[in-house]
PDB file of N, CA and C in Angstrom:
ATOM      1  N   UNK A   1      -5.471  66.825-101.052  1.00  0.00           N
ATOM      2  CA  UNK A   1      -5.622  66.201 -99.747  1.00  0.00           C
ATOM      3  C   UNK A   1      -5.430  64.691 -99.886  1.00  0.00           C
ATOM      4  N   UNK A   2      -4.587  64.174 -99.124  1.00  0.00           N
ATOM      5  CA  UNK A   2      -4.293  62.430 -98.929  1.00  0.00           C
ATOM      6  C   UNK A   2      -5.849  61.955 -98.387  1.00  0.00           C
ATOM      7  N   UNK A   3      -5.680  60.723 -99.059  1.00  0.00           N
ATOM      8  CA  UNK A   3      -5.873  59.658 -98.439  1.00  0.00           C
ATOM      9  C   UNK A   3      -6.395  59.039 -97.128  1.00  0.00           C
ATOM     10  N   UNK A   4      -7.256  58.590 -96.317  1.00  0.00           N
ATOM     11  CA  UNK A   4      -7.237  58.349 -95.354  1.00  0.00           C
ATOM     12  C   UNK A   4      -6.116  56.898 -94.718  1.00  0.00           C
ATOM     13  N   UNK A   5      -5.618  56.591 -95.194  1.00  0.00           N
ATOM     14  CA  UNK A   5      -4.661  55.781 -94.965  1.00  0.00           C
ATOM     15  C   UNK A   5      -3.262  56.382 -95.767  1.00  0.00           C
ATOM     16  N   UNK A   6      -3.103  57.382 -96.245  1.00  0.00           N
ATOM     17  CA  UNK A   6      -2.292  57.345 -97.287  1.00  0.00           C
ATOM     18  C   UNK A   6      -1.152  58.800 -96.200  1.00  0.00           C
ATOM     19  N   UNK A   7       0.023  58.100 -96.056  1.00  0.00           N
ATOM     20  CA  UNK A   7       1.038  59.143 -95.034  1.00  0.00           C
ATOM     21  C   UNK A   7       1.528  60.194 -95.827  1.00  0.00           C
ATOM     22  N   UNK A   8       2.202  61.010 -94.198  1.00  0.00           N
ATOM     23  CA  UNK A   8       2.857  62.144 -94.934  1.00  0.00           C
ATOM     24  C   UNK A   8       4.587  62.307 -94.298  1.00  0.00           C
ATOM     25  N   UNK A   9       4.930  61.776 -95.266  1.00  0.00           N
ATOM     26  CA  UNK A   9       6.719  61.862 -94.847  1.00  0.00           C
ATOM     27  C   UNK A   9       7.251  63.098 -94.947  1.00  0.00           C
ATOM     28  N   UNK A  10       8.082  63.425 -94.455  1.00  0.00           N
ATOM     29  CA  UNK A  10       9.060  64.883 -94.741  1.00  0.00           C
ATOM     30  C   UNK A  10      10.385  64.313 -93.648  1.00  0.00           C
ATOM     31  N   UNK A  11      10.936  65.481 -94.280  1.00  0.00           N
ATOM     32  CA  UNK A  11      12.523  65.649 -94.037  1.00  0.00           C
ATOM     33  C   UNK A  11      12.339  65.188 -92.748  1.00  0.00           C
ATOM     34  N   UNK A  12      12.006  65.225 -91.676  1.00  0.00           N
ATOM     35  CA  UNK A  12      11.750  65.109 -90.080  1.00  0.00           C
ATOM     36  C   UNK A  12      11.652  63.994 -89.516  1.00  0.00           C
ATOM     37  N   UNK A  13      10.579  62.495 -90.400  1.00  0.00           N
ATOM     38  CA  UNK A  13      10.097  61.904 -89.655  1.00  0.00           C
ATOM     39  C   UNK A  13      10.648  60.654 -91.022  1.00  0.00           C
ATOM     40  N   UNK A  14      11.092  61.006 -91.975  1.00  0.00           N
ATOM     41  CA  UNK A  14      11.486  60.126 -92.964  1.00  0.00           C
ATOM     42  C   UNK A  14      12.699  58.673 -92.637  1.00  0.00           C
ATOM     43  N   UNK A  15      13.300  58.693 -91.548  1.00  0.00           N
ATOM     44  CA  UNK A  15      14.034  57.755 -91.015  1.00  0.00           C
ATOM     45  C   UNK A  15      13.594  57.255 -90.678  1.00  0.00           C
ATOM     46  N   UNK A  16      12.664  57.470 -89.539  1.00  0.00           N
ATOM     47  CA  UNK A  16      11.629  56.449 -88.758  1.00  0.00           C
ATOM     48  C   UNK A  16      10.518  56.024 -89.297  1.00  0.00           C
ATOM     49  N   UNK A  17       9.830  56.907 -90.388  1.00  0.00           N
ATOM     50  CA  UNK A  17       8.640  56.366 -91.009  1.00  0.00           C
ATOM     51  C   UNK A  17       8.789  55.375 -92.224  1.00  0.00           C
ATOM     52  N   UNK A  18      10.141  55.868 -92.938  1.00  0.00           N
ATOM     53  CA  UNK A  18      10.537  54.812 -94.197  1.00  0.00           C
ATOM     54  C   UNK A  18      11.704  53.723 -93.971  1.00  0.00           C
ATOM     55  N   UNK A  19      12.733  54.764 -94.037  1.00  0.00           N
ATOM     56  CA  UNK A  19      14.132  53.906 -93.727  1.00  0.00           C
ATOM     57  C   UNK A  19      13.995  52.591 -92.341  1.00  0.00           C
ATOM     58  N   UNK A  20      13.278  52.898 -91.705  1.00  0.00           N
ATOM     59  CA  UNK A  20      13.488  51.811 -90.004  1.00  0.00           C
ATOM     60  C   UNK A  20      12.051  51.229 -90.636  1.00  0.00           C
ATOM     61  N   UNK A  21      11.481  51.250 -91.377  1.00  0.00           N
ATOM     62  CA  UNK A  21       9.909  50.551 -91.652  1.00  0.00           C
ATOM     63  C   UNK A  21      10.496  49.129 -91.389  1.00  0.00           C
ATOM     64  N   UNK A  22       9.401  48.236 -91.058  1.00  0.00           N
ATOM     65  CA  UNK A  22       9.228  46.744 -91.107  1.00  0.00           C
ATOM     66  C   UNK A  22       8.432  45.749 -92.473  1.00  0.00           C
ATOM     67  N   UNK A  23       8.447  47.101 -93.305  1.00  0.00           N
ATOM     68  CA  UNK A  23       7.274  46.529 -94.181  1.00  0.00           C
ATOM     69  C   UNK A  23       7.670  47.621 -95.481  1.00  0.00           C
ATOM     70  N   UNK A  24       7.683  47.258 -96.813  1.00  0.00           N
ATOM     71  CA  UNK A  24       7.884  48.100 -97.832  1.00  0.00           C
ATOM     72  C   UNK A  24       6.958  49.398 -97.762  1.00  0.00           C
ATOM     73  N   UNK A  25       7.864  50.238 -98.835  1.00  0.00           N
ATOM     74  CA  UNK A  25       7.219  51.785 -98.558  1.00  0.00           C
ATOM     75  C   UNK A  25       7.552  52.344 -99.418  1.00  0.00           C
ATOM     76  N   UNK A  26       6.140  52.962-100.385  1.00  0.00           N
ATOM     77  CA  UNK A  26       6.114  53.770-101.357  1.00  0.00           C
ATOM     78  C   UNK A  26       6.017  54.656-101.153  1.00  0.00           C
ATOM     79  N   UNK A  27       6.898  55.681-101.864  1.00  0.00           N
ATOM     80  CA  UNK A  27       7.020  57.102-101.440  1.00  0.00           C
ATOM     81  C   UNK A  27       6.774  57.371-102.720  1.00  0.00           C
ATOM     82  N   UNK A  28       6.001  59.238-102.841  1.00  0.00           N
ATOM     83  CA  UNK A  28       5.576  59.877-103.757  1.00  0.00           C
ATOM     84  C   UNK A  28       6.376  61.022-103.786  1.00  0.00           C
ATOM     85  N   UNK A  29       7.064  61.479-104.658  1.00  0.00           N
ATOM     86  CA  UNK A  29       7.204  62.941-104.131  1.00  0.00           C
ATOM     87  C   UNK A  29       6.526  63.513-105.467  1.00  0.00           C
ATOM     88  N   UNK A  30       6.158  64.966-104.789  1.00  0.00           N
ATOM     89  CA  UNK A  30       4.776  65.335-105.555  1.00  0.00           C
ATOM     90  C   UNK A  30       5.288  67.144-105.051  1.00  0.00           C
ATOM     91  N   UNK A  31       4.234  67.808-106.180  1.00  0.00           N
ATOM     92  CA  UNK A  31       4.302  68.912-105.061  1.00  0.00           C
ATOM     93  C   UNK A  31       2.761  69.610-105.947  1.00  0.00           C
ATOM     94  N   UNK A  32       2.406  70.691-105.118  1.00  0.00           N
ATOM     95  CA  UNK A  32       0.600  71.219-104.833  1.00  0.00           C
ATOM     96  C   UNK A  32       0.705  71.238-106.766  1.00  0.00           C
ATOM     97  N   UNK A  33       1.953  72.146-107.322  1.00  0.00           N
ATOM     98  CA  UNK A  33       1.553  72.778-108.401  1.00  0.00           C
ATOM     99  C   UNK A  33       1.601  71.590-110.123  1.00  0.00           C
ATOM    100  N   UNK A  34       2.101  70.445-109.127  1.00  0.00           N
ATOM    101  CA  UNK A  34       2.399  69.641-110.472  1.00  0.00           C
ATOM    102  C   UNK A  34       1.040  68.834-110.682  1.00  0.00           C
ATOM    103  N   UNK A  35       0.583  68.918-112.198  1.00  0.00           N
ATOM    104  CA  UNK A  35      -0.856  68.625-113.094  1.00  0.00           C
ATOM    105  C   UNK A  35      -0.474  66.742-112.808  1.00  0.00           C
ATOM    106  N   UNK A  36       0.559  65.998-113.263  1.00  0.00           N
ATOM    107  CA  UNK A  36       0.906  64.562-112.672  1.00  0.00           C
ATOM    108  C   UNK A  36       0.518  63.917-111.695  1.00  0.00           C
ATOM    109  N   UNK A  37       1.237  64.701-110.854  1.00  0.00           N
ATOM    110  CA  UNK A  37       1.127  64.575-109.444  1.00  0.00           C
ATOM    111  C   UNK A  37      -0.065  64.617-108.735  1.00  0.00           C
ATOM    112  N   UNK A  38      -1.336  65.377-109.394  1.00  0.00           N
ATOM    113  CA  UNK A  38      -2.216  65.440-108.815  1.00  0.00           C
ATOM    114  C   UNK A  38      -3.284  64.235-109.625  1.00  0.00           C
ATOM    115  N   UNK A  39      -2.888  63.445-110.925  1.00  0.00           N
ATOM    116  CA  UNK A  39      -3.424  62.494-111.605  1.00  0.00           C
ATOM    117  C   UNK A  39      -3.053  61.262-110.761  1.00  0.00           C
ATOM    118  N   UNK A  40      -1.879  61.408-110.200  1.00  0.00           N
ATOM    119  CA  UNK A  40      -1.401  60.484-109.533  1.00  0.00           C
ATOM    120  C   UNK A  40      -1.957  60.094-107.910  1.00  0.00           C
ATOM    121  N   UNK A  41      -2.746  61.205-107.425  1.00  0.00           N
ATOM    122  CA  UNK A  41      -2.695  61.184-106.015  1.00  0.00           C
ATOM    123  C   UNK A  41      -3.896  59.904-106.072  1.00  0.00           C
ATOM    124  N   UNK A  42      -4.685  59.849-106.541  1.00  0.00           N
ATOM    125  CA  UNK A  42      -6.129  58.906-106.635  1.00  0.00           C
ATOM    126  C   UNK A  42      -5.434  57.445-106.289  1.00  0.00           C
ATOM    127  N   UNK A  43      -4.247  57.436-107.326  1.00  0.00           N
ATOM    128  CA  UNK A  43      -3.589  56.174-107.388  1.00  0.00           C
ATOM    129  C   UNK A  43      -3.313  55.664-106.224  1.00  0.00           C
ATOM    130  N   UNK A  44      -2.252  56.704-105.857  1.00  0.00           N
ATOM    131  CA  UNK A  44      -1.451  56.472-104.495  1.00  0.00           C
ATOM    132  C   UNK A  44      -2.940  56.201-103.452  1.00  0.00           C
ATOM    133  N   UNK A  45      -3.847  56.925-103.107  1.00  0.00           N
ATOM    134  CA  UNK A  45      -4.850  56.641-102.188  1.00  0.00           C
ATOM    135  C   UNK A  45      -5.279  55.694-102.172  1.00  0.00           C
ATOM    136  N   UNK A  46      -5.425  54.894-103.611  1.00  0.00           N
ATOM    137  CA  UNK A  46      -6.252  53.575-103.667  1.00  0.00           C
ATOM    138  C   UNK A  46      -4.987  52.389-103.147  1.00  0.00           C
ATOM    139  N   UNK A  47      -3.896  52.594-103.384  1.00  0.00           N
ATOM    140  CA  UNK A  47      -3.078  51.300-103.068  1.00  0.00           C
ATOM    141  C   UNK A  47      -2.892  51.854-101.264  1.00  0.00           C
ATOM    142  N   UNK A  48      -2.813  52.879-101.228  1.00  0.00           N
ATOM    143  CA  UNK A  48      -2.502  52.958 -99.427  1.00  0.00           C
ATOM    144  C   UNK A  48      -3.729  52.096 -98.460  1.00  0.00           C
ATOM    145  N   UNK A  49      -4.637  52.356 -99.337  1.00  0.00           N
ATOM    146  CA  UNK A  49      -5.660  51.208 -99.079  1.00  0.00           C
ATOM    147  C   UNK A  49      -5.605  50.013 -98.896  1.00  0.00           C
ATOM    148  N   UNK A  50      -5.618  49.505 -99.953  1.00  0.00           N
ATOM    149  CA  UNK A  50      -5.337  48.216-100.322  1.00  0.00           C
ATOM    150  C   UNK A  50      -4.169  47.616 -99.847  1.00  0.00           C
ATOM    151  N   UNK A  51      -3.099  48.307 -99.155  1.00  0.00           N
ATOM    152  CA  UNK A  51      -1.682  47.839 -99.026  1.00  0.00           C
ATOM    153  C   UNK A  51      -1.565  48.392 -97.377  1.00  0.00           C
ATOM    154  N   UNK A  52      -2.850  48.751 -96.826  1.00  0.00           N
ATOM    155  CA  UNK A  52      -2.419  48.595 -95.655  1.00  0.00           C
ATOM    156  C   UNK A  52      -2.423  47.268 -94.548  1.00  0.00           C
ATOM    157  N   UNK A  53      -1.504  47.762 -93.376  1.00  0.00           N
ATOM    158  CA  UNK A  53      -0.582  46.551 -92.706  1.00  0.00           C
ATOM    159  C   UNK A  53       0.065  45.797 -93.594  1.00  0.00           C
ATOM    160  N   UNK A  54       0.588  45.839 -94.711  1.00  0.00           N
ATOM    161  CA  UNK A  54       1.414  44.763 -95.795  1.00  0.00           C
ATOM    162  C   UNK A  54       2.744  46.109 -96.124  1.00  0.00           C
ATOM    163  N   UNK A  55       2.167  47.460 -96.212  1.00  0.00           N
ATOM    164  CA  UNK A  55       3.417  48.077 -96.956  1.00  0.00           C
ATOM    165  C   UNK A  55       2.538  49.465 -96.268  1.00  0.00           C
ATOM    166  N   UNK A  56       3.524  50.868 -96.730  1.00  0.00           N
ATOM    167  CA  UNK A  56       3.199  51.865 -95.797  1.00  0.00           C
ATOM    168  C   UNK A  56       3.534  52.545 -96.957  1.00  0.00           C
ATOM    169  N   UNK A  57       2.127  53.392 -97.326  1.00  0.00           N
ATOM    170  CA  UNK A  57       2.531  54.567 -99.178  1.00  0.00           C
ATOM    171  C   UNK A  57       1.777  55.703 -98.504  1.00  0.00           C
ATOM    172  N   UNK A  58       3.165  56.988 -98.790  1.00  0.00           N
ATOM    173  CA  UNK A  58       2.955  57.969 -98.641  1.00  0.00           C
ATOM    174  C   UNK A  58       3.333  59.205 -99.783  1.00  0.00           C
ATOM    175  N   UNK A  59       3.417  60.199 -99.252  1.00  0.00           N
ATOM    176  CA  UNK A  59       3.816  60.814-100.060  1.00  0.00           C
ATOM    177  C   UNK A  59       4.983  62.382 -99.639  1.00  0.00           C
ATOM    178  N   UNK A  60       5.791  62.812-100.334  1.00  0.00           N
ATOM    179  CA  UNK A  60       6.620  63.919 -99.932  1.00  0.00           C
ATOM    180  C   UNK A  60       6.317  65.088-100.632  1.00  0.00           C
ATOM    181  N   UNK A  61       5.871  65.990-100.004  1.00  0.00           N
ATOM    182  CA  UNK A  61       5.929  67.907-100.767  1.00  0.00           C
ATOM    183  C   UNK A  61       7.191  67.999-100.943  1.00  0.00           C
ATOM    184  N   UNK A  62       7.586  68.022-101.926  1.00  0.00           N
ATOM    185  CA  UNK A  62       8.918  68.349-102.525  1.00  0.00           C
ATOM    186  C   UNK A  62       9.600  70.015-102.341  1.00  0.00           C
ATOM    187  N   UNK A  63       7.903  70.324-102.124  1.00  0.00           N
ATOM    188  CA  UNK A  63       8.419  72.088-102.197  1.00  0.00           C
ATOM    189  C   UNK A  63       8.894  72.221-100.422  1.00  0.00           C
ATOM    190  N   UNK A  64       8.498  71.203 -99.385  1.00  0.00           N
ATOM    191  CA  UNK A  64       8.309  71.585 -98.228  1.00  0.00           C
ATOM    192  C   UNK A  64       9.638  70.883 -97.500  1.00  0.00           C
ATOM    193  N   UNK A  65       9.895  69.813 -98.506  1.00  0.00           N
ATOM    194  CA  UNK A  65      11.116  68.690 -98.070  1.00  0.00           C
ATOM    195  C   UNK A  65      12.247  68.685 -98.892  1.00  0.00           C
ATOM    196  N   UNK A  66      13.053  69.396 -98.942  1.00  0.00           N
ATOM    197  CA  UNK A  66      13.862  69.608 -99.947  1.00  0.00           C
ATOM    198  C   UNK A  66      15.513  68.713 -99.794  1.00  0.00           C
ATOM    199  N   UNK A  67      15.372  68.561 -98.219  1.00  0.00           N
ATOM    200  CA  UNK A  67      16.587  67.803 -98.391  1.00  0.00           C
ATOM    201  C   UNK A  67      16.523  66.256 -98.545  1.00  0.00           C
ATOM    202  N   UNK A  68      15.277  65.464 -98.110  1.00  0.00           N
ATOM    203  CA  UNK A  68      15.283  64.410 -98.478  1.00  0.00           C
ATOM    204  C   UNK A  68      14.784  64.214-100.557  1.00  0.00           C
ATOM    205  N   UNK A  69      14.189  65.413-100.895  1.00  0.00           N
ATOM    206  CA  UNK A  69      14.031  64.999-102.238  1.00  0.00           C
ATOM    207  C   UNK A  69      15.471  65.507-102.847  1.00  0.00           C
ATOM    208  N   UNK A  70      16.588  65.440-101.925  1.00  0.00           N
ATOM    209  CA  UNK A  70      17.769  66.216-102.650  1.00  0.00           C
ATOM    210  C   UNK A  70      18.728  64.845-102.923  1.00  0.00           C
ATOM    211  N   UNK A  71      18.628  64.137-101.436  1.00  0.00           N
ATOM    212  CA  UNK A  71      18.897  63.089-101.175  1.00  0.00           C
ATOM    213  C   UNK A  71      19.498  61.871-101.818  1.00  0.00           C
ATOM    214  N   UNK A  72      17.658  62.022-102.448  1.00  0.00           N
ATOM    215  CA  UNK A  72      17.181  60.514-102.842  1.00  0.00           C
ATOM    216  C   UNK A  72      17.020  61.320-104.843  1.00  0.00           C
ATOM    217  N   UNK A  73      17.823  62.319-104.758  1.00  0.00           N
ATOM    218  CA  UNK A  73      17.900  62.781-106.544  1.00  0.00           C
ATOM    219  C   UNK A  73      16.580  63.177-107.270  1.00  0.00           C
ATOM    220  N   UNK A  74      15.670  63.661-106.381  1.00  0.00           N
ATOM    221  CA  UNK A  74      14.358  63.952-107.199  1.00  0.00           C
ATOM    222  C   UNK A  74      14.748  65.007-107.568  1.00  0.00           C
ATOM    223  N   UNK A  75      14.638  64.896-109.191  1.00  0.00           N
ATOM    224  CA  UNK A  75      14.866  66.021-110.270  1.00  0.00           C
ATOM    225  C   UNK A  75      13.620  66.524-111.057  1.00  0.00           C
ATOM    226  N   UNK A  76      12.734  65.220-111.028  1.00  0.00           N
ATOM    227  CA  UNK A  76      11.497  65.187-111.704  1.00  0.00           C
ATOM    228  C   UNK A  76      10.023  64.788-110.948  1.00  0.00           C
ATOM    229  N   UNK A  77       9.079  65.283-110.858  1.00  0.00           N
ATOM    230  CA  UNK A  77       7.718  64.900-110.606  1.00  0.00           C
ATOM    231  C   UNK A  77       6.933  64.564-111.188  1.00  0.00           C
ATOM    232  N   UNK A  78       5.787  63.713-110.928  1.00  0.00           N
ATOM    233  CA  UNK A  78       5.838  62.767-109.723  1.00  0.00           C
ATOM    234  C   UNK A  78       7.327  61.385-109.746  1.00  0.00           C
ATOM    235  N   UNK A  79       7.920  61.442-108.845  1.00  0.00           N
ATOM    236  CA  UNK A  79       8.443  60.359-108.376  1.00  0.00           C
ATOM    237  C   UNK A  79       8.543  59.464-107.389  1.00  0.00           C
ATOM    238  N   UNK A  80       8.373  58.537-107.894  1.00  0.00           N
ATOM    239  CA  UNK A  80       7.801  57.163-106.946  1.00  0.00           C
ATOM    240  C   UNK A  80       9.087  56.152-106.825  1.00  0.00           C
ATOM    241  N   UNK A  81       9.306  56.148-105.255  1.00  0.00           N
ATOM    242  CA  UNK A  81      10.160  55.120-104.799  1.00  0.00           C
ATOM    243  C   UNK A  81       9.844  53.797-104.362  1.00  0.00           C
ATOM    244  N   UNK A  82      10.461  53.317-104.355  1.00  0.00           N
ATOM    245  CA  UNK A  82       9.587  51.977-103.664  1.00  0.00           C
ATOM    246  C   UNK A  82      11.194  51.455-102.720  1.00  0.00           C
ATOM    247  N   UNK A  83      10.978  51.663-101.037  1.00  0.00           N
ATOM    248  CA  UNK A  83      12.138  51.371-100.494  1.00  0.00           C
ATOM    249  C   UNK A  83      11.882  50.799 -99.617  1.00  0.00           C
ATOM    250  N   UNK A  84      12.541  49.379 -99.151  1.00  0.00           N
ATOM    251  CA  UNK A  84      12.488  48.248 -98.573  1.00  0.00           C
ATOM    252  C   UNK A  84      14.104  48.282 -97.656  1.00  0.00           C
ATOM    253  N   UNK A  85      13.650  47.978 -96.444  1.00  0.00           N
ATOM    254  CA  UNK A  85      14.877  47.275 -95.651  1.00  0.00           C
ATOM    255  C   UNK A  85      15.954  48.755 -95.513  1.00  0.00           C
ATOM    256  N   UNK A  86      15.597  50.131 -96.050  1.00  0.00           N
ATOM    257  CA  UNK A  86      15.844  50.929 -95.627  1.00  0.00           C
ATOM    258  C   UNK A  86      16.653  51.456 -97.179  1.00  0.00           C
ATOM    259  N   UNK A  87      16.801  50.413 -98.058  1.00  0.00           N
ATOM    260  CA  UNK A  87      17.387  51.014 -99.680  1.00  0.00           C
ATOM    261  C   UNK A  87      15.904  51.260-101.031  1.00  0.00           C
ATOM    262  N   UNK A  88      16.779  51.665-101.568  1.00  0.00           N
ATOM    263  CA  UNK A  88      15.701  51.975-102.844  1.00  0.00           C
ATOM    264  C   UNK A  88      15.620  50.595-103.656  1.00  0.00           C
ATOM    265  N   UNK A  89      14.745  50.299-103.947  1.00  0.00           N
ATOM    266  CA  UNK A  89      14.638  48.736-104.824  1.00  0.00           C
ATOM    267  C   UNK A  89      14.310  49.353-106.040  1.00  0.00           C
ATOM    268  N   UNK A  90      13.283  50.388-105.794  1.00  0.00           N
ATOM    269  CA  UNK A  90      12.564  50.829-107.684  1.00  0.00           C
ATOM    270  C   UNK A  90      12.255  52.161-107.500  1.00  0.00           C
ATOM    271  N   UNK A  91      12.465  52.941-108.672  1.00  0.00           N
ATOM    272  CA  UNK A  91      12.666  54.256-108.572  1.00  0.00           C
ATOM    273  C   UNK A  91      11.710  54.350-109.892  1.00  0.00           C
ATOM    274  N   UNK A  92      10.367  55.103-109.878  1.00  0.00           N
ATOM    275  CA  UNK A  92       9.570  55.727-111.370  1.00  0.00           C
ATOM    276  C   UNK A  92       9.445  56.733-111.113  1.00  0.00           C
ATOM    277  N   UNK A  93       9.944  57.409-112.588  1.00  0.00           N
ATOM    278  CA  UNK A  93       9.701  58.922-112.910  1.00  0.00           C
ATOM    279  C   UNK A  93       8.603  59.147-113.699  1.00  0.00           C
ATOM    280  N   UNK A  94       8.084  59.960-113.966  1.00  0.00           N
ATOM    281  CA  UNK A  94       6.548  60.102-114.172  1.00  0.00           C
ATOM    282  C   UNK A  94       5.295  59.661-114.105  1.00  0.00           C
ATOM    283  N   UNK A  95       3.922  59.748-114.632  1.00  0.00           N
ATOM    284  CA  UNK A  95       3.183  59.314-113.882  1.00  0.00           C
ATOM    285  C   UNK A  95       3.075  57.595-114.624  1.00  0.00           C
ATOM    286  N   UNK A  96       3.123  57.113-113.449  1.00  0.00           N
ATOM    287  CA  UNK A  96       2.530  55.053-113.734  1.00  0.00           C
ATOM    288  C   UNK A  96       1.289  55.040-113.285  1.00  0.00           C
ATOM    289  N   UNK A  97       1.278  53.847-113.989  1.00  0.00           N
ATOM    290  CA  UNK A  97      -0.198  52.903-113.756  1.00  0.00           C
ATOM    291  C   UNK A  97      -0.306  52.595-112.157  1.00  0.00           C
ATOM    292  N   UNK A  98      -1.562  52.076-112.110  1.00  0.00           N
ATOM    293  CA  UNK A  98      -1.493  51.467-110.715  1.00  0.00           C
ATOM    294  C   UNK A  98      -1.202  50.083-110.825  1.00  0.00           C
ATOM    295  N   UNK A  99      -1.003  49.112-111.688  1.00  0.00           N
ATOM    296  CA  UNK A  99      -0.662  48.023-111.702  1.00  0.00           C
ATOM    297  C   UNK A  99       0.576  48.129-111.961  1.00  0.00           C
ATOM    298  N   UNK A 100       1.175  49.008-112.422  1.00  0.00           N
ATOM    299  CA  UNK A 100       2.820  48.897-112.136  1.00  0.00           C
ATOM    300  C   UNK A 100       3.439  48.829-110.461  1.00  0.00           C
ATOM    301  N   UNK A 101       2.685  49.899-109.850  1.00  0.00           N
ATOM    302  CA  UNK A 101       2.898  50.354-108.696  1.00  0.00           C
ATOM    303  C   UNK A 101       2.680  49.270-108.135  1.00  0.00           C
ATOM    304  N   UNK A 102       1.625  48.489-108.084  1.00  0.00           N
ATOM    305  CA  UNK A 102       1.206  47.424-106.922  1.00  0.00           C
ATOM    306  C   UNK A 102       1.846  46.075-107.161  1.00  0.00           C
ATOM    307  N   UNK A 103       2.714  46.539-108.386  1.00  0.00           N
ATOM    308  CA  UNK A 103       3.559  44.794-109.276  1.00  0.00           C
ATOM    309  C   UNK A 103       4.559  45.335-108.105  1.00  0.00           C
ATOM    310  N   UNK A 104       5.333  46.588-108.210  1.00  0.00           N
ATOM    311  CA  UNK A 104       6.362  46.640-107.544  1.00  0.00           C
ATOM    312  C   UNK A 104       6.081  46.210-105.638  1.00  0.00           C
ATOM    313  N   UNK A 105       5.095  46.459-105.307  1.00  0.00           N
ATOM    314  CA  UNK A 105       4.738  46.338-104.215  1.00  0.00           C
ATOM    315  C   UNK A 105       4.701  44.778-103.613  1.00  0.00           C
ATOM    316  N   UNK A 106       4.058  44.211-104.457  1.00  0.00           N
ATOM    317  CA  UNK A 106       3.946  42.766-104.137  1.00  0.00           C
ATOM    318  C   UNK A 106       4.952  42.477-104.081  1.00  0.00           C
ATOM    319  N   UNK A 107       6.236  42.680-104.900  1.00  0.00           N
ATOM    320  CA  UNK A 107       6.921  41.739-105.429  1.00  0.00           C
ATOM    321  C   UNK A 107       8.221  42.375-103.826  1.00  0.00           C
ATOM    322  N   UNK A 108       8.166  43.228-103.621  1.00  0.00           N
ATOM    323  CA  UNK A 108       8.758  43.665-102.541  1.00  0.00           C
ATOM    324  C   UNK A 108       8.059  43.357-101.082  1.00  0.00           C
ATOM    325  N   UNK A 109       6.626  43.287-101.139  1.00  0.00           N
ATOM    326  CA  UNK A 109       6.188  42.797 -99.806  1.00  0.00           C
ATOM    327  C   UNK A 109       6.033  40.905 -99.744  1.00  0.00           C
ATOM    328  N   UNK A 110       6.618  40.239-100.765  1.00  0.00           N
ATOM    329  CA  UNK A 110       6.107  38.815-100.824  1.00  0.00           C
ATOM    330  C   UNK A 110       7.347  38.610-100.829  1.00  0.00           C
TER     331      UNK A 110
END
């Protein structure tokens, strides 16, 4: 279960919620059965926190969204995008730190 600040993108709403954003946006893609992904979710919750109104971090079911994780080349889980102005700036494959995550964040929301 997310986050109370922490979104849920899919194939549907992923143009308007990431690509048209006004503000950087970390995307997760994750899915229920990956052991990573679920080390990772704490992470993602604590910066959706901390990074709200500055940047917008969510996350994608990979099992549920298949054409945007087809898209954007998710081969591996957890993967973390970080996409600004509607392109990809930083792309991590497996699980990161949270100070990696929030380096990339700053450095894209400043």
């Amino acid at each position: 279960m997310a986050g109370a600040d922490t979104l849920e993108f899919t194939d549907a709403n992923f143009e308007d919620e990431v690509l048209k954003a006004e503000v950087p946006v970390l995307v997760d893609f994750w899915a229920e059965w990956c052991g990573p992904c679920k080390a990772l979710t704490p992470i993602i919750d604590e910066l959706a926190t901390e990074y709200a109104g500055k940047a917008k971090v969510g996350k994608v079911d990979t099992d549920s969204n298949r054409d945007i994780s087809m898209k954007y080349s998710v081969s591996a889980i957890p993967t973390v995008l970080l996409i600004a102005g509607g392109e990809v700036k930083e792309k991590f494959v497996g699980l990161r730190s949270k100070s990696e995550l929030a380096a990339a964040l700053d450095g894209a929301a400043g």
